[in-house]
Structure formats: structure tokens, C-alpha cells
PDB file of N, CA and C in Angstrom:
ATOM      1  N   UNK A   1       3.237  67.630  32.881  1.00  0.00           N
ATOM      2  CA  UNK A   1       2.826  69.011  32.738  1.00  0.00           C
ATOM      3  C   UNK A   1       2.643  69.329  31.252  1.00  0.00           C
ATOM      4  N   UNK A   2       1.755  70.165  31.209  1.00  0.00           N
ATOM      5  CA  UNK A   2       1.104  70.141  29.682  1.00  0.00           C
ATOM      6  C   UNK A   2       2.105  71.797  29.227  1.00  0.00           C
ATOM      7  N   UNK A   3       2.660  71.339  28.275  1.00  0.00           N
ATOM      8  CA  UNK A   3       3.573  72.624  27.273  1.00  0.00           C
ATOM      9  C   UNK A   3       2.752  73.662  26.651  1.00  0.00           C
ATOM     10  N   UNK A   4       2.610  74.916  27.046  1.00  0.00           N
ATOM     11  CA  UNK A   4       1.695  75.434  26.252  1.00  0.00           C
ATOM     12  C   UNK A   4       2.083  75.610  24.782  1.00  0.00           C
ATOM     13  N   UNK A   5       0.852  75.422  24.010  1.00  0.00           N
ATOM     14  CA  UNK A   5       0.830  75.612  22.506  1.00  0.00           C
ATOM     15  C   UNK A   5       1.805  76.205  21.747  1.00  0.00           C
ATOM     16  N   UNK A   6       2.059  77.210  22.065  1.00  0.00           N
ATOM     17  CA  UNK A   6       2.177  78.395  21.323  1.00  0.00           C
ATOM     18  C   UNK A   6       4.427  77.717  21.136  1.00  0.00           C
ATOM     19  N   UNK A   7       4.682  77.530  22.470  1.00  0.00           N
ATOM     20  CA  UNK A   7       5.808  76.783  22.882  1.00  0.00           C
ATOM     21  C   UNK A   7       5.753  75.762  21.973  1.00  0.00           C
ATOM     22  N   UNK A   8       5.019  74.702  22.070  1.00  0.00           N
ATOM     23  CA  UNK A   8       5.194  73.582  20.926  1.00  0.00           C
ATOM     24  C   UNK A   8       5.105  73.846  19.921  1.00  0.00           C
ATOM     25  N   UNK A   9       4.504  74.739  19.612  1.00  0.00           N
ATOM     26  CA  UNK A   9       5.025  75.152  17.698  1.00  0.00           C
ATOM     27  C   UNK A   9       6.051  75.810  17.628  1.00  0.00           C
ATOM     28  N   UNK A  10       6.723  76.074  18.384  1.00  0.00           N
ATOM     29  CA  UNK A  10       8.554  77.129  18.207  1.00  0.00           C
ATOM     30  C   UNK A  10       8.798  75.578  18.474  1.00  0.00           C
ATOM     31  N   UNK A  11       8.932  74.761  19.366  1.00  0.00           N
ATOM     32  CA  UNK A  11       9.838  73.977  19.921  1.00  0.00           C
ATOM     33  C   UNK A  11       9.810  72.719  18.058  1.00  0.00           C
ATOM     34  N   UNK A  12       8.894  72.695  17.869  1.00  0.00           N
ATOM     35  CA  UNK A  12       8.315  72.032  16.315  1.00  0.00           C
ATOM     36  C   UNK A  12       9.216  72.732  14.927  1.00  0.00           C
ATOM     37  N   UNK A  13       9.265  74.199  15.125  1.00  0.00           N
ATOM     38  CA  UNK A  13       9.882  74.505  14.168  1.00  0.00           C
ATOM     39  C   UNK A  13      11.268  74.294  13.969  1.00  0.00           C
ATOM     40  N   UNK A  14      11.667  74.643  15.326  1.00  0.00           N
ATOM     41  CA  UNK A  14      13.125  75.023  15.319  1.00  0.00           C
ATOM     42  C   UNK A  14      13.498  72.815  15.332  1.00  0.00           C
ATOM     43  N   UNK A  15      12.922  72.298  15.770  1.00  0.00           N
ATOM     44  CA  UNK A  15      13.390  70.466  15.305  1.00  0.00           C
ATOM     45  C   UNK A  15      13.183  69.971  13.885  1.00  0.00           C
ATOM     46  N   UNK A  16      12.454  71.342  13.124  1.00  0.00           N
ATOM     47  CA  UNK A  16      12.702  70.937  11.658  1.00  0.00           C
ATOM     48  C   UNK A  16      13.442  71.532  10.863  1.00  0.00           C
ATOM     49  N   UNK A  17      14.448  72.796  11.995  1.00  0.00           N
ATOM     50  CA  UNK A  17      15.053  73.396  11.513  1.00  0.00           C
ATOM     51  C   UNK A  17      14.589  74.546  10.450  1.00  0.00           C
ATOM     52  N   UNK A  18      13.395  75.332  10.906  1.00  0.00           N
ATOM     53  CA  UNK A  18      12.779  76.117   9.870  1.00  0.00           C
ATOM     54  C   UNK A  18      12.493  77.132  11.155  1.00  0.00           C
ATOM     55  N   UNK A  19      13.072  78.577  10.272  1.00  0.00           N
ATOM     56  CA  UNK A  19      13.867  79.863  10.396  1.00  0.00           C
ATOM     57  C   UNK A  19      12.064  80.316  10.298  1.00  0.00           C
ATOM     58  N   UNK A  20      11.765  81.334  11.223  1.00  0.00           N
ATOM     59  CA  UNK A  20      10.832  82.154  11.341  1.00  0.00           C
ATOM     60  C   UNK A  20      10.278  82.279   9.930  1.00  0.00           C
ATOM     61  N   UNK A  21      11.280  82.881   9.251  1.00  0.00           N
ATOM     62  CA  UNK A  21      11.202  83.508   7.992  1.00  0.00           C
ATOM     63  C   UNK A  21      10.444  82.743   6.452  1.00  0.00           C
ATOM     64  N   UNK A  22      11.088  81.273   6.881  1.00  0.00           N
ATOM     65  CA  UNK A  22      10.389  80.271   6.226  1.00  0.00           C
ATOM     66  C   UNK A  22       9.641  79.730   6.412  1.00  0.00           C
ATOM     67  N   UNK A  23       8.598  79.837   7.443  1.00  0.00           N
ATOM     68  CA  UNK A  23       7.347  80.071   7.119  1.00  0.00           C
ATOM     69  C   UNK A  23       6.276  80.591   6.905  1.00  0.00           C
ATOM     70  N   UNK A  24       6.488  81.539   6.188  1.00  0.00           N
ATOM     71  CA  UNK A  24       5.624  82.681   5.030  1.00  0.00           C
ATOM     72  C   UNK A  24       5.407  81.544   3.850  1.00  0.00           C
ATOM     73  N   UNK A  25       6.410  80.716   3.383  1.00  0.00           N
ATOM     74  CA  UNK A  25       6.604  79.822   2.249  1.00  0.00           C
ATOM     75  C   UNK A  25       5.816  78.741   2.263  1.00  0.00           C
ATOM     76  N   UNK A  26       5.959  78.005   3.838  1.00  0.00           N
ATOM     77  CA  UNK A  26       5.029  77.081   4.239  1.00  0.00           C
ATOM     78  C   UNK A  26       3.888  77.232   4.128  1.00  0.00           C
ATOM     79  N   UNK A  27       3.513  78.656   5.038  1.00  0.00           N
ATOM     80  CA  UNK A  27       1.909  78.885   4.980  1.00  0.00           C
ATOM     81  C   UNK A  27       1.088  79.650   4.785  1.00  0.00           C
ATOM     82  N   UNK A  28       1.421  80.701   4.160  1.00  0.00           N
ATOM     83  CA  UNK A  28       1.374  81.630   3.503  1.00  0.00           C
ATOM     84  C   UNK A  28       1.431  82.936   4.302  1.00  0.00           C
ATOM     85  N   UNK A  29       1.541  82.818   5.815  1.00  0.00           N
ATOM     86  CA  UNK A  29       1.364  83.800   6.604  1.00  0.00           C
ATOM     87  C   UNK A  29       2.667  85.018   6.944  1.00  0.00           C
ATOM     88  N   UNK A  30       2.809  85.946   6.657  1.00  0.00           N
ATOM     89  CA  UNK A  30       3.740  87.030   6.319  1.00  0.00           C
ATOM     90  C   UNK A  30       4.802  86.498   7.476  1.00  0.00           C
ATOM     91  N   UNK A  31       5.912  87.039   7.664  1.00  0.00           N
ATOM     92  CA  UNK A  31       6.976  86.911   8.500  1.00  0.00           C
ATOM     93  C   UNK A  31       6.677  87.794   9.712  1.00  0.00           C
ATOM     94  N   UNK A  32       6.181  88.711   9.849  1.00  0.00           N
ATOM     95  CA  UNK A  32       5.524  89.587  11.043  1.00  0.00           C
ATOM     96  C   UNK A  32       4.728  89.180  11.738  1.00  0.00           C
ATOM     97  N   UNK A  33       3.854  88.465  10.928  1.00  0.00           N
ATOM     98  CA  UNK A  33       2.673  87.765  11.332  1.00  0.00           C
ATOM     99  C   UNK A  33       2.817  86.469  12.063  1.00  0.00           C
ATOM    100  N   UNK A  34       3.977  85.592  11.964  1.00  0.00           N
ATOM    101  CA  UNK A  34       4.154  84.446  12.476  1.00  0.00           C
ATOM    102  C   UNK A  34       5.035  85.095  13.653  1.00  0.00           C
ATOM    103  N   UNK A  35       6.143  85.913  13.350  1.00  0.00           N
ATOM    104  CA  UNK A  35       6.887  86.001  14.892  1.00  0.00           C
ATOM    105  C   UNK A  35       5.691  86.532  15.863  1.00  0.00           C
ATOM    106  N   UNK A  36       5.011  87.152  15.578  1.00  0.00           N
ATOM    107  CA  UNK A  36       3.865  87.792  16.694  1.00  0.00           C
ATOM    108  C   UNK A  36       3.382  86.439  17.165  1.00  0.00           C
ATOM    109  N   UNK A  37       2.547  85.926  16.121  1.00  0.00           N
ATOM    110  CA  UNK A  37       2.419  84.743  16.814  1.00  0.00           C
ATOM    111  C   UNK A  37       3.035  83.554  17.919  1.00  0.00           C
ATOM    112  N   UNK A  38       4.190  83.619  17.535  1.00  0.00           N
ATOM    113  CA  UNK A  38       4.938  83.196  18.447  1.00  0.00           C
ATOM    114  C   UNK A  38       5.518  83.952  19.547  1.00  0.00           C
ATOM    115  N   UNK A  39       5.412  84.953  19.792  1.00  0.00           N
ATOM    116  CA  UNK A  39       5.705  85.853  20.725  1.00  0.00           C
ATOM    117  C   UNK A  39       4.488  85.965  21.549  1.00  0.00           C
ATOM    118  N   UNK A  40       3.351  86.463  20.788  1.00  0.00           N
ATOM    119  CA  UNK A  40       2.447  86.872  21.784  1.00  0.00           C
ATOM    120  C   UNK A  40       1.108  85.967  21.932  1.00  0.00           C
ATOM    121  N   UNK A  41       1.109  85.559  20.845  1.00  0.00           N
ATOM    122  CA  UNK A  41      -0.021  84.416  20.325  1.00  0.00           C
ATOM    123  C   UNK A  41      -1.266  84.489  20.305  1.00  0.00           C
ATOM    124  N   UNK A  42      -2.114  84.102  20.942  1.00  0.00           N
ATOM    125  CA  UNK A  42      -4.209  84.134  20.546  1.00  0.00           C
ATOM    126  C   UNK A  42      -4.167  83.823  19.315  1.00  0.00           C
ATOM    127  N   UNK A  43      -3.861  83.388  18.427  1.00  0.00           N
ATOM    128  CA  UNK A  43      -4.152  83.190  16.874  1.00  0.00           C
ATOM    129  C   UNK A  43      -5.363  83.016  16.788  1.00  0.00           C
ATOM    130  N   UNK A  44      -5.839  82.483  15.800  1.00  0.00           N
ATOM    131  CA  UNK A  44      -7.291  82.238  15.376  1.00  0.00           C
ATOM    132  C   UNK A  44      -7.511  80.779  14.993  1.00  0.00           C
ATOM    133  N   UNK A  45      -8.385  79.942  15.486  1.00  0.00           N
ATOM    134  CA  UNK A  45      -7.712  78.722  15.261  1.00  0.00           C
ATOM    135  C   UNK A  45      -7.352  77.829  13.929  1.00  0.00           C
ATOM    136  N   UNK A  46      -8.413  78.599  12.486  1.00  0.00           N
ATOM    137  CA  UNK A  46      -7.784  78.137  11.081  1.00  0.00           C
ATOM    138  C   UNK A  46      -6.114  79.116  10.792  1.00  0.00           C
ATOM    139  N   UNK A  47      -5.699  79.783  11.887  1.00  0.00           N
ATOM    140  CA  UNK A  47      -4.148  80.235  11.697  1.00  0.00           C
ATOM    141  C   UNK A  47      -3.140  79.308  12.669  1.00  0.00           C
ATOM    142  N   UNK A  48      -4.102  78.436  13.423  1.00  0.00           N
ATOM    143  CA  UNK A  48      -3.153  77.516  14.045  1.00  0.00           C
ATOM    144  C   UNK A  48      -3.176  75.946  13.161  1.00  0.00           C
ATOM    145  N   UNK A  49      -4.150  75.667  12.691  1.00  0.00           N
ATOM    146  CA  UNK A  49      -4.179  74.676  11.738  1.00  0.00           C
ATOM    147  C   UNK A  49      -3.538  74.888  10.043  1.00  0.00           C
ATOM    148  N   UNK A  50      -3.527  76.148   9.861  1.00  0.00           N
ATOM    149  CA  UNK A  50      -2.428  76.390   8.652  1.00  0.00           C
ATOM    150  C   UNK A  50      -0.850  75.908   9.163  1.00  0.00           C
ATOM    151  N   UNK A  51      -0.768  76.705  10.916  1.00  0.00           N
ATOM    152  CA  UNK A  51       0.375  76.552  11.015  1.00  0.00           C
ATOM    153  C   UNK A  51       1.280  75.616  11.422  1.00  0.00           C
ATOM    154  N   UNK A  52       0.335  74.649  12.080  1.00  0.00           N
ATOM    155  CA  UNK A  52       0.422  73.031  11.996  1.00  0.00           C
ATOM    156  C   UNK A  52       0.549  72.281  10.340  1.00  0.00           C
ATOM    157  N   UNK A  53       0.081  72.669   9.590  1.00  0.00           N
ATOM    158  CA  UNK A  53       0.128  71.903   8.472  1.00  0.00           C
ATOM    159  C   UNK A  53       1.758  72.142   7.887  1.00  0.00           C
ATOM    160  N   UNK A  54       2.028  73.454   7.870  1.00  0.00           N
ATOM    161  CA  UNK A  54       3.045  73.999   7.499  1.00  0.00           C
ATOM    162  C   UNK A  54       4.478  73.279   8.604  1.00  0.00           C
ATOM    163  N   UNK A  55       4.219  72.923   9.470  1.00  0.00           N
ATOM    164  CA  UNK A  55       5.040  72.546  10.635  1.00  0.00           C
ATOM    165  C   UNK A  55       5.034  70.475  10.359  1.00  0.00           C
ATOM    166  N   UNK A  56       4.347  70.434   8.958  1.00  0.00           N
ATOM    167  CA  UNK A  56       3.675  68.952   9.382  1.00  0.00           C
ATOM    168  C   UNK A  56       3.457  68.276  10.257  1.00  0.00           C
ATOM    169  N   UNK A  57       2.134  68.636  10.728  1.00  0.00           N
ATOM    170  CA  UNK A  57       1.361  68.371  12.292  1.00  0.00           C
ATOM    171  C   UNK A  57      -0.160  68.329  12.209  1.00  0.00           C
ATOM    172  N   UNK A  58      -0.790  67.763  13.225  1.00  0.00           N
ATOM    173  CA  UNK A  58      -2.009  68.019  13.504  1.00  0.00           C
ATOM    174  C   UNK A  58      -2.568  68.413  14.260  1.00  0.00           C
ATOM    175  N   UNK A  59      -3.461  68.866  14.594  1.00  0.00           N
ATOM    176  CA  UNK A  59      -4.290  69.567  16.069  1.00  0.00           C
ATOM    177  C   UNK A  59      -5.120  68.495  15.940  1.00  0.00           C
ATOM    178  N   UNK A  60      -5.233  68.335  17.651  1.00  0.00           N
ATOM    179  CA  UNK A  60      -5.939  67.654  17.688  1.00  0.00           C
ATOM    180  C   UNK A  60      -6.684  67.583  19.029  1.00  0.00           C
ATOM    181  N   UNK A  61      -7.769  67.115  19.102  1.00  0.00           N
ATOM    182  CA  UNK A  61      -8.555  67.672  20.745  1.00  0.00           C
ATOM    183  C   UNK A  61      -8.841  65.745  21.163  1.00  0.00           C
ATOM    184  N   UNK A  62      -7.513  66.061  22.841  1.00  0.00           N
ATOM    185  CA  UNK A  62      -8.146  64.738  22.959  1.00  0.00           C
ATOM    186  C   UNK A  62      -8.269  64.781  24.346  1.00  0.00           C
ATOM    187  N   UNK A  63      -8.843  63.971  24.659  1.00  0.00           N
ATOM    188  CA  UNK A  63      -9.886  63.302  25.696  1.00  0.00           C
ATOM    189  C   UNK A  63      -8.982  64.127  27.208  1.00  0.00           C
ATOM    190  N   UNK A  64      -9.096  64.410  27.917  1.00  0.00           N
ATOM    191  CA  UNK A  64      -8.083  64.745  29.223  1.00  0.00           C
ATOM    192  C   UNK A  64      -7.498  62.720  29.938  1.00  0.00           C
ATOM    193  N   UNK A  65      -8.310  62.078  29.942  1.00  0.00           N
ATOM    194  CA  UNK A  65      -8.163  61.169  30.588  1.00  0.00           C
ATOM    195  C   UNK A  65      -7.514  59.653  29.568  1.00  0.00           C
ATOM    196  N   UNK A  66      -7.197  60.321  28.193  1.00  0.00           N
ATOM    197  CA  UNK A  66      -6.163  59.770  27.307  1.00  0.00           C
ATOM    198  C   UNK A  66      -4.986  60.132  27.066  1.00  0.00           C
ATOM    199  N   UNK A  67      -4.974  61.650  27.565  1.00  0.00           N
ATOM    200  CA  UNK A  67      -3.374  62.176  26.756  1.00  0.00           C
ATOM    201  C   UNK A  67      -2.506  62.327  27.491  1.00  0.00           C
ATOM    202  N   UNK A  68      -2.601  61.052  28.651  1.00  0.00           N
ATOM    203  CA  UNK A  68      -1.629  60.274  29.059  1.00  0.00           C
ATOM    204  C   UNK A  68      -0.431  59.276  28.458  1.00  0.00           C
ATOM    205  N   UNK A  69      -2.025  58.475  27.817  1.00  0.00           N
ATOM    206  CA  UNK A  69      -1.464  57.642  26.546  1.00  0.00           C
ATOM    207  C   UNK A  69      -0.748  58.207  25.668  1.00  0.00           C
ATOM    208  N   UNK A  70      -1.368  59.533  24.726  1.00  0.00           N
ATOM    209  CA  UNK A  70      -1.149  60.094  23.204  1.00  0.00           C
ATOM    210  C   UNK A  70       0.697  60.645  24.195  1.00  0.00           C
ATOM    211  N   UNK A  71       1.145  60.871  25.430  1.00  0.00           N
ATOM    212  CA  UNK A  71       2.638  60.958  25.735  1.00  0.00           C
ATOM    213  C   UNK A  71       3.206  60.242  25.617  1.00  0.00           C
ATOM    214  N   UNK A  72       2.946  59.288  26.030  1.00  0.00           N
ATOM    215  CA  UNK A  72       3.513  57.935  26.407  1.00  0.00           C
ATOM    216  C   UNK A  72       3.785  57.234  24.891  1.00  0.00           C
ATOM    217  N   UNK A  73       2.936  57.191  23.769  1.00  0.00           N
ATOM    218  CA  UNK A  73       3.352  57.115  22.472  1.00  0.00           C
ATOM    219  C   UNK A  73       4.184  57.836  22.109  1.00  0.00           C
ATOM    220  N   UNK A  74       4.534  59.170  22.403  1.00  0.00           N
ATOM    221  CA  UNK A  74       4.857  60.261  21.763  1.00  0.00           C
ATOM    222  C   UNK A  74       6.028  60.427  21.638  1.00  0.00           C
ATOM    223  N   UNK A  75       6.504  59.743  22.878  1.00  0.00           N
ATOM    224  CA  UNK A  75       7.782  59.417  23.872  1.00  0.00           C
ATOM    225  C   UNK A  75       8.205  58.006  23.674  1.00  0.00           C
ATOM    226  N   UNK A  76       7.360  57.292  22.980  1.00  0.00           N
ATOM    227  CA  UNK A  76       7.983  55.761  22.569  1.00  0.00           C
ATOM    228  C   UNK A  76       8.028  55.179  23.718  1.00  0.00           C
ATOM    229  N   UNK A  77       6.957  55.169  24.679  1.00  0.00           N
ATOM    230  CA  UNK A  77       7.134  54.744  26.360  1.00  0.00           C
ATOM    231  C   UNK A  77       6.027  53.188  25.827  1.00  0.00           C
ATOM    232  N   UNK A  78       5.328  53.438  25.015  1.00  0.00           N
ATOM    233  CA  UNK A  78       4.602  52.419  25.147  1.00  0.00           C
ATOM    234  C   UNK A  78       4.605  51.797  23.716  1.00  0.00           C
ATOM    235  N   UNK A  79       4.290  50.469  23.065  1.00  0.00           N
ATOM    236  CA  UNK A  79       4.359  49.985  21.886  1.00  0.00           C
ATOM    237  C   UNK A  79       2.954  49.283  21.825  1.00  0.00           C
ATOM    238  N   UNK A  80       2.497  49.823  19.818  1.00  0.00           N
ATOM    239  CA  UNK A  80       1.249  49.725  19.418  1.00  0.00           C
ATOM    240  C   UNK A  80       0.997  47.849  18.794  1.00  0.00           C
ATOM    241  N   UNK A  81       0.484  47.465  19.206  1.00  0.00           N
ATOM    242  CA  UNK A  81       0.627  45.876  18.370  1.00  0.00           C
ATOM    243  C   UNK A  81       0.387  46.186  17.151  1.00  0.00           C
ATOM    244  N   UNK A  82       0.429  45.654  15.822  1.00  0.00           N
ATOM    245  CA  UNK A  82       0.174  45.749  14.695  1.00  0.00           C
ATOM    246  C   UNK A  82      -1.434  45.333  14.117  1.00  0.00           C
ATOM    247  N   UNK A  83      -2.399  44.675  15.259  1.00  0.00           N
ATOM    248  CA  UNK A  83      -3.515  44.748  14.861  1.00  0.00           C
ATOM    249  C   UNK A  83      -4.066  46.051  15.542  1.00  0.00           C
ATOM    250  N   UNK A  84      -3.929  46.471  17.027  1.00  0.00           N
ATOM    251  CA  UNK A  84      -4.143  47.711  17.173  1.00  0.00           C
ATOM    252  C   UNK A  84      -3.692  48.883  15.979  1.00  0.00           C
ATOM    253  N   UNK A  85      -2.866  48.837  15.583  1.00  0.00           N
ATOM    254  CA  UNK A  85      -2.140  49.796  14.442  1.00  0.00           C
ATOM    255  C   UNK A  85      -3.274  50.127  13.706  1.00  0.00           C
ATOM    256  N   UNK A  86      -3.729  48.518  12.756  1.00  0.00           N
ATOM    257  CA  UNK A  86      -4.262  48.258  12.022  1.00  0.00           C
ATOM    258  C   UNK A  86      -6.027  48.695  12.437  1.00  0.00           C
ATOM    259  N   UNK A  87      -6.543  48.847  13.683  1.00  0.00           N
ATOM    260  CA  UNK A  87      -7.916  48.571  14.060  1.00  0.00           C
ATOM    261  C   UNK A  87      -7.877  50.520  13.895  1.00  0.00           C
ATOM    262  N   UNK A  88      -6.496  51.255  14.555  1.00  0.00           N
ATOM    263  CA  UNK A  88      -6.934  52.608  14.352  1.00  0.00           C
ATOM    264  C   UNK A  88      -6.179  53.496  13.417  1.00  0.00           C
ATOM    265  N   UNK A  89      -6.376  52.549  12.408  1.00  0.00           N
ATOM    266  CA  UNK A  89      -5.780  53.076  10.690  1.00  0.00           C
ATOM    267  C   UNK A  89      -7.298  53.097  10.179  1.00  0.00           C
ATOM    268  N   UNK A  90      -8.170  52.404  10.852  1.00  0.00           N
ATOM    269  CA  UNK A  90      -9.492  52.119   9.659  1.00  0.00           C
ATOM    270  C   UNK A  90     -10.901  52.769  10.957  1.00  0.00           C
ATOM    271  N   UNK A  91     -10.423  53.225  12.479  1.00  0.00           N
ATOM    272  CA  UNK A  91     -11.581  53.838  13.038  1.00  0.00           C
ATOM    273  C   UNK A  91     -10.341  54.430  14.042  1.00  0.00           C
ATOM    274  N   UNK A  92      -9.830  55.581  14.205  1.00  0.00           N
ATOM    275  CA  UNK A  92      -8.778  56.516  14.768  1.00  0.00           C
ATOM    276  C   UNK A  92      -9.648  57.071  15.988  1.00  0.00           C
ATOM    277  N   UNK A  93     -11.095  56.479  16.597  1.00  0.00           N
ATOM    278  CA  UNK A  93     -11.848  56.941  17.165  1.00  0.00           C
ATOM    279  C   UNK A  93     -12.175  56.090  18.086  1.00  0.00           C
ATOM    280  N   UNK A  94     -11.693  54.925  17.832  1.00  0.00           N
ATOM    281  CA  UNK A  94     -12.099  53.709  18.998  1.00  0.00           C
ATOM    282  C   UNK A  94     -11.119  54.092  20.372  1.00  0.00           C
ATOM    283  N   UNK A  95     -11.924  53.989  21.172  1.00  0.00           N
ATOM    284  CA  UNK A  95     -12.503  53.601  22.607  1.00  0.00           C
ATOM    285  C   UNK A  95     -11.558  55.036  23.120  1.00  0.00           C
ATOM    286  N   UNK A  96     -12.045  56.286  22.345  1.00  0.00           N
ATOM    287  CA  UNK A  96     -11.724  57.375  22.656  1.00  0.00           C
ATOM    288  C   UNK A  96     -12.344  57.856  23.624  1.00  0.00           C
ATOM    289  N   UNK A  97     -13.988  57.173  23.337  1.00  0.00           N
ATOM    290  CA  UNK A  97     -14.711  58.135  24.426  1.00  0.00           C
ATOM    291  C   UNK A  97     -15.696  57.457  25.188  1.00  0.00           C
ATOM    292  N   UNK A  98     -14.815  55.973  25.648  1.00  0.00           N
ATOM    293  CA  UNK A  98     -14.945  54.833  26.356  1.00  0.00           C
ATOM    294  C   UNK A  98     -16.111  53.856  25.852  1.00  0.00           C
ATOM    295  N   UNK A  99     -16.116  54.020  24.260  1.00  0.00           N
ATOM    296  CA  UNK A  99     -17.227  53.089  24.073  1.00  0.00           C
ATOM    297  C   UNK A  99     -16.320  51.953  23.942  1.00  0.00           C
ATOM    298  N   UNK A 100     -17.027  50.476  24.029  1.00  0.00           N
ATOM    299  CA  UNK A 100     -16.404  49.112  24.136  1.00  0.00           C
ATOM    300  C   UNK A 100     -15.964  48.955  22.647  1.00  0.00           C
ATOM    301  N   UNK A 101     -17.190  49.386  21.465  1.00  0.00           N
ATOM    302  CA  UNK A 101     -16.706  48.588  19.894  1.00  0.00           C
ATOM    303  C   UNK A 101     -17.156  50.253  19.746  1.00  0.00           C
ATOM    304  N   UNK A 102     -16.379  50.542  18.218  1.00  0.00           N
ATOM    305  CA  UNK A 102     -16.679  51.774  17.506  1.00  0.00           C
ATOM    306  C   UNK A 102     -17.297  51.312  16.253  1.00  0.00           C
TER     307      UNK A 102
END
């Protein structure tokens, strides 16, 4: 079951141990402005990518019929070989969107 967003960035903050309050510092966004966000949410999406950066994170849009996999990493369920590592350190795009070579 997929966590909604808004949930994974509280559930993100509070595992880095960072207080509502401190992140105005992170990302420049006022302290009013982030609890709303987290309360009620719709942000805008360069206020969800500030607030990912600030959270050190990424957004990221993936495939429905991969982010099976991107759990299963996420969760340490599955292990990357070191040339795979290596093949999506230098194309992070292969066989995302079922092509054979990228």
C-alpha cells in the first residue's frame, strides 16, 4: 500500500529528528508554512522539492510497474550486484521504461 506523501515527509522528518520548527533553516519556508503543509498539504510542487532537499531526499516519478522494486530496495529485501550499481551510477534510466540497452 502506497503511504501518502504528505505522511512520508513527517514520517522523514521526525527519523532525522528535525522539529517542525527547523525547517524554516533547512528550507527557507516559514514555520506556519510547513506545519500547514503537513497538516493540510496541496503544496506546490517546487515547495515539495525544496522540502525534500531540506529532508535530504528526492522526488521522484517512477514507473507503477517498478516501485515494487524501488520497495523492495528500500527495505533491503533485495541486493544490487556491484556492476548493476555501477551500470546505474552512469545511466539511472536503464530498463526503466522496458527498453533492453539505454
Amino acid at each position: 500500500m502506497n503511504e501518502p506523501l504528505l505522511r512520508q515527509i513527517k514520517r522523514r522528518r521526525l527519523q532525522l529528528g528535525f522539529k517542525q520548527a527547523e525547517m524554516q533553516s533547512r528550507t527557507g519556508i516559514s514555520r506556519q508554512q510547513y506545519q500547514k503543509l503537513e497538516s493540510q498539504g496541496n503544496p506546490r510542487l517546487d515547495t515539495l522539492e525544496i522540502v525534500a532537499a531540506g529532508l535530504n531526499a528526492q522526488l521522484m516519478l517512477i514507473p507503477d510497474d517498478k516501485a515494487y522494486l524501488v520497495r523492495q530496495l528500500l527495505n533491503d529485501e533485495i541486493k544490487i550486484s556491484i556492476e548493476d550499481q555501477d551500470d546505474l551510477m552512469t545511466n539511472p534510466w536503464k530498463g526503466l521504461l522496458g527498453d533492453a540497452e539505454s
